[in-house]
PDB file of N, CA and C in Angstrom:
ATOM      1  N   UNK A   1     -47.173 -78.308  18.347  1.00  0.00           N
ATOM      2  CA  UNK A   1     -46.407 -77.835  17.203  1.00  0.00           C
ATOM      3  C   UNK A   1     -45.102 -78.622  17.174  1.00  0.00           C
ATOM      4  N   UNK A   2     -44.771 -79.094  16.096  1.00  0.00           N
ATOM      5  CA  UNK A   2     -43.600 -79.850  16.088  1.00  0.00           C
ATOM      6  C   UNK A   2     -42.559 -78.741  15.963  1.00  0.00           C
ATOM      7  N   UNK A   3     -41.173 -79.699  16.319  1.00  0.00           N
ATOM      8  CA  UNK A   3     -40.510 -78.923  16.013  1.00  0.00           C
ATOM      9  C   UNK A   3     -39.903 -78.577  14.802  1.00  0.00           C
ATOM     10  N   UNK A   4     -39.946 -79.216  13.707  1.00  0.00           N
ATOM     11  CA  UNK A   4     -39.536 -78.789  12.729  1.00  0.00           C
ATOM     12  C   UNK A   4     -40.749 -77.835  11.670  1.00  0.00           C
ATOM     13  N   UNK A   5     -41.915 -77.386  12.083  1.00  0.00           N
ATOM     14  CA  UNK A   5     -42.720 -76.276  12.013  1.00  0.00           C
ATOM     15  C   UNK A   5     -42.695 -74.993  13.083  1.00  0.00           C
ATOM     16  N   UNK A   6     -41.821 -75.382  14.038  1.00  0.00           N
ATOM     17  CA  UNK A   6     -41.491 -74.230  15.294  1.00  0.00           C
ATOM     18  C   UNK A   6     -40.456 -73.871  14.645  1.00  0.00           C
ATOM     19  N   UNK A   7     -39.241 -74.401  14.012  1.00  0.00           N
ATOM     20  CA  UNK A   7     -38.263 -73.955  13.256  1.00  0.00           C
ATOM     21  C   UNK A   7     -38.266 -73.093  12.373  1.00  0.00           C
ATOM     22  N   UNK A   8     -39.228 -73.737  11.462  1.00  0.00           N
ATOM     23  CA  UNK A   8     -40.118 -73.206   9.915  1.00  0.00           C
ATOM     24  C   UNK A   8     -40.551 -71.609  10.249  1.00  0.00           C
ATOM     25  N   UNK A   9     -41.501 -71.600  11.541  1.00  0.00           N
ATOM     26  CA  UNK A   9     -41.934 -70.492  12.221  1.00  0.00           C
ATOM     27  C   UNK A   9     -41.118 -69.632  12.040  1.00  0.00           C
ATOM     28  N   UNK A  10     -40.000 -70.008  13.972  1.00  0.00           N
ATOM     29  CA  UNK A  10     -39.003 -68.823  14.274  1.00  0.00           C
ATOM     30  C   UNK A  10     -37.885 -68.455  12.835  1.00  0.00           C
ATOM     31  N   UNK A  11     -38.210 -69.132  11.584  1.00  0.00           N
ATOM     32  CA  UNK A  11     -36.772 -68.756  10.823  1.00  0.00           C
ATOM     33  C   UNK A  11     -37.449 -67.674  10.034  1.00  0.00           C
ATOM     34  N   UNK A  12     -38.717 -67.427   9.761  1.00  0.00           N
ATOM     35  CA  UNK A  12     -39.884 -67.112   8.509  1.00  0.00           C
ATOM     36  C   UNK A  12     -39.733 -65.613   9.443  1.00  0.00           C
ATOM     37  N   UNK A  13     -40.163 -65.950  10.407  1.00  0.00           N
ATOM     38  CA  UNK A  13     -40.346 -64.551  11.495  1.00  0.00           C
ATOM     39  C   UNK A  13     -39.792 -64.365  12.057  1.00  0.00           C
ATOM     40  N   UNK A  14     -38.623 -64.656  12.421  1.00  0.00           N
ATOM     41  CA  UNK A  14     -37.867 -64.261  13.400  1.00  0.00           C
ATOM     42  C   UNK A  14     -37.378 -62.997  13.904  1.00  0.00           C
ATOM     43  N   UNK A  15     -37.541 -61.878  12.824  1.00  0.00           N
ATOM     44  CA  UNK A  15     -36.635 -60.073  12.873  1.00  0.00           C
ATOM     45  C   UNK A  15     -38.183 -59.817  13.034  1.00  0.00           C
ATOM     46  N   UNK A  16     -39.437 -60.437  12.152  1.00  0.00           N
ATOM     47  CA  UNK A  16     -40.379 -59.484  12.515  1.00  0.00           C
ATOM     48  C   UNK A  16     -41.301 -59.779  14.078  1.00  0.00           C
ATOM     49  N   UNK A  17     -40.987 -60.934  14.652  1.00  0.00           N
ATOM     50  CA  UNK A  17     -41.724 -61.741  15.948  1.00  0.00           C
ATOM     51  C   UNK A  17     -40.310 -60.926  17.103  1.00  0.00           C
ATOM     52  N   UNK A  18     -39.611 -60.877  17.009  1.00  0.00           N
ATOM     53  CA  UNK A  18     -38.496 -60.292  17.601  1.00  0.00           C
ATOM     54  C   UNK A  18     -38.907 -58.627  17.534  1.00  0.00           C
ATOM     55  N   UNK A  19     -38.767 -57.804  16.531  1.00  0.00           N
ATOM     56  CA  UNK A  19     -39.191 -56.709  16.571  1.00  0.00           C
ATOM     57  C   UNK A  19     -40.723 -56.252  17.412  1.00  0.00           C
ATOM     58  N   UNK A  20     -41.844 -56.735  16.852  1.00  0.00           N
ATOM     59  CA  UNK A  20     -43.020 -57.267  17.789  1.00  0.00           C
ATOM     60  C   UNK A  20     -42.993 -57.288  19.259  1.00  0.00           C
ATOM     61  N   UNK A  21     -42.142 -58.082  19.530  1.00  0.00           N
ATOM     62  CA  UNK A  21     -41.646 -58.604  21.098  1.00  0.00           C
ATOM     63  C   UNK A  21     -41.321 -57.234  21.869  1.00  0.00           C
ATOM     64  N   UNK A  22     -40.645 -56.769  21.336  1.00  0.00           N
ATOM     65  CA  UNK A  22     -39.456 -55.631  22.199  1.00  0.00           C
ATOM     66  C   UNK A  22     -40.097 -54.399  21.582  1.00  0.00           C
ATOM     67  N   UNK A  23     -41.139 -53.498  20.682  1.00  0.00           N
ATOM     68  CA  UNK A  23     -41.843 -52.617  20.397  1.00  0.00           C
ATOM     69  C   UNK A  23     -42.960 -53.114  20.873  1.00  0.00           C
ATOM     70  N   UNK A  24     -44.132 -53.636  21.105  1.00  0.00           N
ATOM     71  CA  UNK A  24     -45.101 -54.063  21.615  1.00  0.00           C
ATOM     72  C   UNK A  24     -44.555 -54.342  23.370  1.00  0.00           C
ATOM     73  N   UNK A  25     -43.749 -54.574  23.781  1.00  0.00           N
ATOM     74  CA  UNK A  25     -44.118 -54.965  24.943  1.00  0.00           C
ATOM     75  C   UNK A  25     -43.707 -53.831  25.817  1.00  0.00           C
ATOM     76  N   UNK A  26     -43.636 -52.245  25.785  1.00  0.00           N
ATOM     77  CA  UNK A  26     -43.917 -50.985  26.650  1.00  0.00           C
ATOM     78  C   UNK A  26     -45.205 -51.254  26.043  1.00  0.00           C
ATOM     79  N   UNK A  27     -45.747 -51.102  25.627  1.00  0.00           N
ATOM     80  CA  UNK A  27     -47.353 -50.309  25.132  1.00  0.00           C
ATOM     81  C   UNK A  27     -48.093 -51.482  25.932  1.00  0.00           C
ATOM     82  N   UNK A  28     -47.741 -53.004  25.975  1.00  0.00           N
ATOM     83  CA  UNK A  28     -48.127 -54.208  26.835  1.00  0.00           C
ATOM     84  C   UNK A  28     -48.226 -53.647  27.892  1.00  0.00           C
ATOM     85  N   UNK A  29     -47.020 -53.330  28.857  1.00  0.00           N
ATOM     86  CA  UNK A  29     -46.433 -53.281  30.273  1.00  0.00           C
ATOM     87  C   UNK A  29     -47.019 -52.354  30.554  1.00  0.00           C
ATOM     88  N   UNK A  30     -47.700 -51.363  29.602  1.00  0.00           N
ATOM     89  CA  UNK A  30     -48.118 -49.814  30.413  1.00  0.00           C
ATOM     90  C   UNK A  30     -49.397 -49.859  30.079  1.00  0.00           C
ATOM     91  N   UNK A  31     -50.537 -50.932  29.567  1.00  0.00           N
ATOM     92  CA  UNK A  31     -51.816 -51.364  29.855  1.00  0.00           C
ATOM     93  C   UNK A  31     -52.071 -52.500  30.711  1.00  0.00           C
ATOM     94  N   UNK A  32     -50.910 -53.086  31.050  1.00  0.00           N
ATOM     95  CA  UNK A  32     -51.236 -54.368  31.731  1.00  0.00           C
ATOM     96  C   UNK A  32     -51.565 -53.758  33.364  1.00  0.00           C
ATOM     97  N   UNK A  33     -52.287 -55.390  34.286  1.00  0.00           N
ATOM     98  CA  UNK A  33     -52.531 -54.580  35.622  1.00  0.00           C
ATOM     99  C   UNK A  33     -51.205 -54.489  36.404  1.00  0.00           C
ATOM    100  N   UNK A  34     -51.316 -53.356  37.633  1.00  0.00           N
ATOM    101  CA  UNK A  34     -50.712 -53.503  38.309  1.00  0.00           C
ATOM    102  C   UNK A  34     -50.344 -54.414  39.244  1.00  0.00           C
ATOM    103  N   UNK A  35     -51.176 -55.340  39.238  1.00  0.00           N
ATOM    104  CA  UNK A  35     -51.442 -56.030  40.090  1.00  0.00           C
ATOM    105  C   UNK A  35     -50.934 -57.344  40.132  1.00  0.00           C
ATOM    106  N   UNK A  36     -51.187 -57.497  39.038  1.00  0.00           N
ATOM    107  CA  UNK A  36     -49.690 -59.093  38.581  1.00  0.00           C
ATOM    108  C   UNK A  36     -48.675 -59.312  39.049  1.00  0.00           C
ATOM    109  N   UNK A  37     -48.937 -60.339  40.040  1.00  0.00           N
ATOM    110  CA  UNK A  37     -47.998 -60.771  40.858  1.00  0.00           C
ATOM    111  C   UNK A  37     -47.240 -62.469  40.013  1.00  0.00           C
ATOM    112  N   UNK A  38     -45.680 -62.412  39.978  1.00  0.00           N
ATOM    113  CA  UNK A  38     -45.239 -63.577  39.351  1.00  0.00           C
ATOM    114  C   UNK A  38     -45.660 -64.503  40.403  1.00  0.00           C
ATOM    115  N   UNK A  39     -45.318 -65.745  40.039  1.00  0.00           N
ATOM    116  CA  UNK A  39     -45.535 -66.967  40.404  1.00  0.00           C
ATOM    117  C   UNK A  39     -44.571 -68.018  40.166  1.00  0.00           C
ATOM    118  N   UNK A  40     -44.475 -68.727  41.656  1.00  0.00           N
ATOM    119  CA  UNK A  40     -42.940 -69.515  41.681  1.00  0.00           C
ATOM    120  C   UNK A  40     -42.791 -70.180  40.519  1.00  0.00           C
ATOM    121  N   UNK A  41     -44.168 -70.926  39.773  1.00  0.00           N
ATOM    122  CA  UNK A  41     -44.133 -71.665  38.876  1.00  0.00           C
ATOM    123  C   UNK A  41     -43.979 -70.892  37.381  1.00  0.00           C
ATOM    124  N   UNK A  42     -43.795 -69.491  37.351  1.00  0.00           N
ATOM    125  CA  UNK A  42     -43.559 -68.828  35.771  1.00  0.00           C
ATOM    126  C   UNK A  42     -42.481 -69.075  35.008  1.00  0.00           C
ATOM    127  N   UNK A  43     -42.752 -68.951  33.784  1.00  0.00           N
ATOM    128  CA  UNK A  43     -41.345 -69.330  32.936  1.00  0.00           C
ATOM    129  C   UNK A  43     -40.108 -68.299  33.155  1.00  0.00           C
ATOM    130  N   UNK A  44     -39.336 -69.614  32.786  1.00  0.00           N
ATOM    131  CA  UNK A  44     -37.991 -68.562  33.113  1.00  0.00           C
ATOM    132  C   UNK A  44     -37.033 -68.582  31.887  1.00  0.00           C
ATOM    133  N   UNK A  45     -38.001 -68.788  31.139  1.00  0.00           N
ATOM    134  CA  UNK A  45     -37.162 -68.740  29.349  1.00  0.00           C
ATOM    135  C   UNK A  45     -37.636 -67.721  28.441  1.00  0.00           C
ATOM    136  N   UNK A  46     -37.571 -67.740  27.737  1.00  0.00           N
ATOM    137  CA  UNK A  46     -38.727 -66.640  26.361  1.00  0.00           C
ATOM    138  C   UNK A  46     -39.410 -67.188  25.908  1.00  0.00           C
ATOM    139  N   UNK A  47     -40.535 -65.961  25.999  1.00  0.00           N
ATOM    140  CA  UNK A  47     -42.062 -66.655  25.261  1.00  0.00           C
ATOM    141  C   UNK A  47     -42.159 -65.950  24.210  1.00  0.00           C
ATOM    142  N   UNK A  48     -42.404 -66.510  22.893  1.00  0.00           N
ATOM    143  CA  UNK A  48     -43.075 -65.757  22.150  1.00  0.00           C
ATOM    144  C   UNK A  48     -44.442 -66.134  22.099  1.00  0.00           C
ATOM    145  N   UNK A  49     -45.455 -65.011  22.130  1.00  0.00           N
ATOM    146  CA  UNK A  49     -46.655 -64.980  21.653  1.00  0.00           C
ATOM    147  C   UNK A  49     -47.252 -65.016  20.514  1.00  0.00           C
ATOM    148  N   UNK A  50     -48.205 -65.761  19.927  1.00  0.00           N
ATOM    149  CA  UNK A  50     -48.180 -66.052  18.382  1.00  0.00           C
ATOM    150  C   UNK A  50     -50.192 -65.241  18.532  1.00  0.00           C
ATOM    151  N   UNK A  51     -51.027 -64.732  18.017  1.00  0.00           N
ATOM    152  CA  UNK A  51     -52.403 -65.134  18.049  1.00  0.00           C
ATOM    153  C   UNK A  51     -52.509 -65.418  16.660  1.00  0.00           C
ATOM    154  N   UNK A  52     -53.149 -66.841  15.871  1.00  0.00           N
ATOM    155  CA  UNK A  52     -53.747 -67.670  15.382  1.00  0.00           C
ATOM    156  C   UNK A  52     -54.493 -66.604  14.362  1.00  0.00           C
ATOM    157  N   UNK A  53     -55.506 -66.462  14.885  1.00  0.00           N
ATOM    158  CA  UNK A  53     -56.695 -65.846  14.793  1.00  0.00           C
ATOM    159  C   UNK A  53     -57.257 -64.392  15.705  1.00  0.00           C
ATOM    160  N   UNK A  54     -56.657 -63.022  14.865  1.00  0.00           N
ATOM    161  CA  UNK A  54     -57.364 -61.905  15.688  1.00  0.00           C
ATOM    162  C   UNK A  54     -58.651 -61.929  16.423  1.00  0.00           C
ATOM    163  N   UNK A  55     -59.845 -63.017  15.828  1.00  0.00           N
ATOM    164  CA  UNK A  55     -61.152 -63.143  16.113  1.00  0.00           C
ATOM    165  C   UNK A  55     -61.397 -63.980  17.127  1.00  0.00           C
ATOM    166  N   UNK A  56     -60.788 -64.758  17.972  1.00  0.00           N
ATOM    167  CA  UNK A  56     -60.943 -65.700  18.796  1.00  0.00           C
ATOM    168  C   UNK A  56     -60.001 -65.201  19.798  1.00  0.00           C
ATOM    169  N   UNK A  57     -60.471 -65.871  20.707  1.00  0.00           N
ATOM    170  CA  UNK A  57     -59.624 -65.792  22.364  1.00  0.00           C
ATOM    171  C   UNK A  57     -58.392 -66.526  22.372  1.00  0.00           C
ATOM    172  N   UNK A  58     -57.949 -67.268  21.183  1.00  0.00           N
ATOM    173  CA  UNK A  58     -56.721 -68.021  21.305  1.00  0.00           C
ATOM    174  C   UNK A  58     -55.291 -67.712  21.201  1.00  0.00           C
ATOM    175  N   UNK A  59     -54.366 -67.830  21.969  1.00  0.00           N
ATOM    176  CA  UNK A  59     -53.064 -67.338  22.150  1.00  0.00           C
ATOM    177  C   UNK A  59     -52.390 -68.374  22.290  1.00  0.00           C
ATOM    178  N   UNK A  60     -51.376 -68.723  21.366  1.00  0.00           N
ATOM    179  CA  UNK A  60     -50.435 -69.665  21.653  1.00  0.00           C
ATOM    180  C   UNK A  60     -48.873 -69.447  22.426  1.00  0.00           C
ATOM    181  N   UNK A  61     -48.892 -69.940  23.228  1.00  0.00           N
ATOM    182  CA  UNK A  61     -46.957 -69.556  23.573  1.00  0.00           C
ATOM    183  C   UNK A  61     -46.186 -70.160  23.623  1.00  0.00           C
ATOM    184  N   UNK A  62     -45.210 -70.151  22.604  1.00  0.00           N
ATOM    185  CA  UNK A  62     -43.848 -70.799  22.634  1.00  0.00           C
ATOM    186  C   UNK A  62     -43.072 -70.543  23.611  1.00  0.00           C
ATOM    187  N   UNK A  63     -42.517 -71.106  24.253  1.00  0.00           N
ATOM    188  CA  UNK A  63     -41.767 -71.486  25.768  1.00  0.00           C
ATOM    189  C   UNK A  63     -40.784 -72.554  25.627  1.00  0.00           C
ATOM    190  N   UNK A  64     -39.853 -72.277  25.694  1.00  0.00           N
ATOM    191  CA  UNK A  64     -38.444 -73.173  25.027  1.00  0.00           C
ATOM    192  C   UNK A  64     -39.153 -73.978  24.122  1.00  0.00           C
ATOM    193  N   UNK A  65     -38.955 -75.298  24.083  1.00  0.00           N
ATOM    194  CA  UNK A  65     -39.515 -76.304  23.203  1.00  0.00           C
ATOM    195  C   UNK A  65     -40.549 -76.719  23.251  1.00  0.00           C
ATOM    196  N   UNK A  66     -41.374 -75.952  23.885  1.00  0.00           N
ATOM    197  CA  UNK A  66     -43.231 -76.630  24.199  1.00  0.00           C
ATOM    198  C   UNK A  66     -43.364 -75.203  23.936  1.00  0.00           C
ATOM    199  N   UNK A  67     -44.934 -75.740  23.310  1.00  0.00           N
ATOM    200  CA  UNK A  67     -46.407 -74.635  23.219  1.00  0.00           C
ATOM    201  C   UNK A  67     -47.239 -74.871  23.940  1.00  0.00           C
ATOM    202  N   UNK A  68     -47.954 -73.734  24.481  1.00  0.00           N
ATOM    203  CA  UNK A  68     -48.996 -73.857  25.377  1.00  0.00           C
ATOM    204  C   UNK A  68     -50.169 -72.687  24.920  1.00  0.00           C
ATOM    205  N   UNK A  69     -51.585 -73.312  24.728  1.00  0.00           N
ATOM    206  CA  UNK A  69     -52.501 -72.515  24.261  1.00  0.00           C
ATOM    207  C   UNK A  69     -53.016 -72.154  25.496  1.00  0.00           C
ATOM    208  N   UNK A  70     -53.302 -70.557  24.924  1.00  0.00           N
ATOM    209  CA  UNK A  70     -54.091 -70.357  26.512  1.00  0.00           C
ATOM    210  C   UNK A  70     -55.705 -69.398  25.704  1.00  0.00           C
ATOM    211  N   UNK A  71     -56.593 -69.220  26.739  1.00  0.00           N
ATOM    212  CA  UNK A  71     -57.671 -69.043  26.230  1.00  0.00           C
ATOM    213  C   UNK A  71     -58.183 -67.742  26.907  1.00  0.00           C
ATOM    214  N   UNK A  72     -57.581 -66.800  26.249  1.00  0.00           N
ATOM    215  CA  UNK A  72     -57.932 -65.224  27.195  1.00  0.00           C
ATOM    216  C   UNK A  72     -58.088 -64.028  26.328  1.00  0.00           C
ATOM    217  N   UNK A  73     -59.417 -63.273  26.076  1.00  0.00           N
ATOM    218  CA  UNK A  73     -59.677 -62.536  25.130  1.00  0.00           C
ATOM    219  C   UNK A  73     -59.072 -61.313  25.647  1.00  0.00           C
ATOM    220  N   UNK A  74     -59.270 -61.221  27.247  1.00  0.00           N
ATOM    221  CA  UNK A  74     -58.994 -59.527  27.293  1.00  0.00           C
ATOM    222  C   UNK A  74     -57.115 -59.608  27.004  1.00  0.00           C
ATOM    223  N   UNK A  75     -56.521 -60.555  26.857  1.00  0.00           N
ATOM    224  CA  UNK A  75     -54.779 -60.693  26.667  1.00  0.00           C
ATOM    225  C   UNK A  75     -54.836 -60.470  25.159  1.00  0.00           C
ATOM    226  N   UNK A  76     -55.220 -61.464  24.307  1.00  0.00           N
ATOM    227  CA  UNK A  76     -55.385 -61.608  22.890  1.00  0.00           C
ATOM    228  C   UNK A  76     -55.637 -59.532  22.836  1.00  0.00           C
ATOM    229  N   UNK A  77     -56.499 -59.472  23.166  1.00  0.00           N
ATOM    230  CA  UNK A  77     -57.124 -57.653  22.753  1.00  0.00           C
ATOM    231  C   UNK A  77     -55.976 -57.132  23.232  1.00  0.00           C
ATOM    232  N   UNK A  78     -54.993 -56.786  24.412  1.00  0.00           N
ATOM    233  CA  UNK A  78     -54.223 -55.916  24.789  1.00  0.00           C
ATOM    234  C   UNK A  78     -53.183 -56.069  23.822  1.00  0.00           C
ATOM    235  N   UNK A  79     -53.162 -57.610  23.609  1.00  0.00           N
ATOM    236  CA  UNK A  79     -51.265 -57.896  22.590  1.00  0.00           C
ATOM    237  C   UNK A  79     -51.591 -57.177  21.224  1.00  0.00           C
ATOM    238  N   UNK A  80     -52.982 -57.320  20.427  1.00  0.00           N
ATOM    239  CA  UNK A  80     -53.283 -56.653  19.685  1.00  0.00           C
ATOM    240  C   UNK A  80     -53.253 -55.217  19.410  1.00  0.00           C
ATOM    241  N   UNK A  81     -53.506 -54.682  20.493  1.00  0.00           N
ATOM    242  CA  UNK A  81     -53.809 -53.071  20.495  1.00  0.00           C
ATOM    243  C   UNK A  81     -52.525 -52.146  20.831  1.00  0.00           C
ATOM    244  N   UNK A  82     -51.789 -53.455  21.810  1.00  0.00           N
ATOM    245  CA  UNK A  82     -49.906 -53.399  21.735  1.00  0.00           C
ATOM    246  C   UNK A  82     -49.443 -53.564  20.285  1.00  0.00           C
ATOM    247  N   UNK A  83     -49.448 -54.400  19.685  1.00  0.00           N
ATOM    248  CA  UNK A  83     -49.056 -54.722  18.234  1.00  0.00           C
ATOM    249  C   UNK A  83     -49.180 -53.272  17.335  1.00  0.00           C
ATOM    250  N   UNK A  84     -50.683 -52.989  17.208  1.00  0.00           N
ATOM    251  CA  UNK A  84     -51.173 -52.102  16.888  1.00  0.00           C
ATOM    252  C   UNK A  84     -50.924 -50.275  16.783  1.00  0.00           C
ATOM    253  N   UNK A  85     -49.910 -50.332  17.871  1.00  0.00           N
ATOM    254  CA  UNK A  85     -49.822 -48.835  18.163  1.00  0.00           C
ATOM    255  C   UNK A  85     -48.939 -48.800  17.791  1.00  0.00           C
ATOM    256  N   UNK A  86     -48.008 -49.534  17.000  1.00  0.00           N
ATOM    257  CA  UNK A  86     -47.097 -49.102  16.507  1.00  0.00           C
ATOM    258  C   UNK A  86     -47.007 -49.126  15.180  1.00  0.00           C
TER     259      UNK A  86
END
């Protein structure tokens, strides 16, 4: 994603990807496992989570100035059902 479409993005959404973030992520934290342990190598910036497509396993994350797709249905389903409950 370039950056001047990451711009385009965070300016279009920004109150509602922000709101999202911080209401979705108790309903996240209190389905996620216990068991998740960080890792020396985790980000240490903000991610926003974007999914593409409700129908596919694809999750994109913005992480300072890089995106990184990742490919995980049971995550895609929880951020959804987080999204969702509210």
């Amino acid at each position: 994603m370039s950056d001047t479409s990451r711009r385009s993005f965070i300016a279009a959404g920004g109150v509602g990807v922000g709101a999202l973030a911080i209401t979705g992520a108790g309903a996240f934290t209190a389905s996620a496992s216990a068991s998740a342990t960080p890792s020396a190598d985790r980000a240490k910036e903000r991610v926003v989570a974007f999914v593409p497509d409700h129908t596919t396993d694809e999750l994109h994350l913005l992480v300072d100035e890089r995106e990184v797709v990742v490919h995980d249905r049971d995550l895609v389903v929880r951020l959804l059902n987080a999204a969702g409950s509210r």
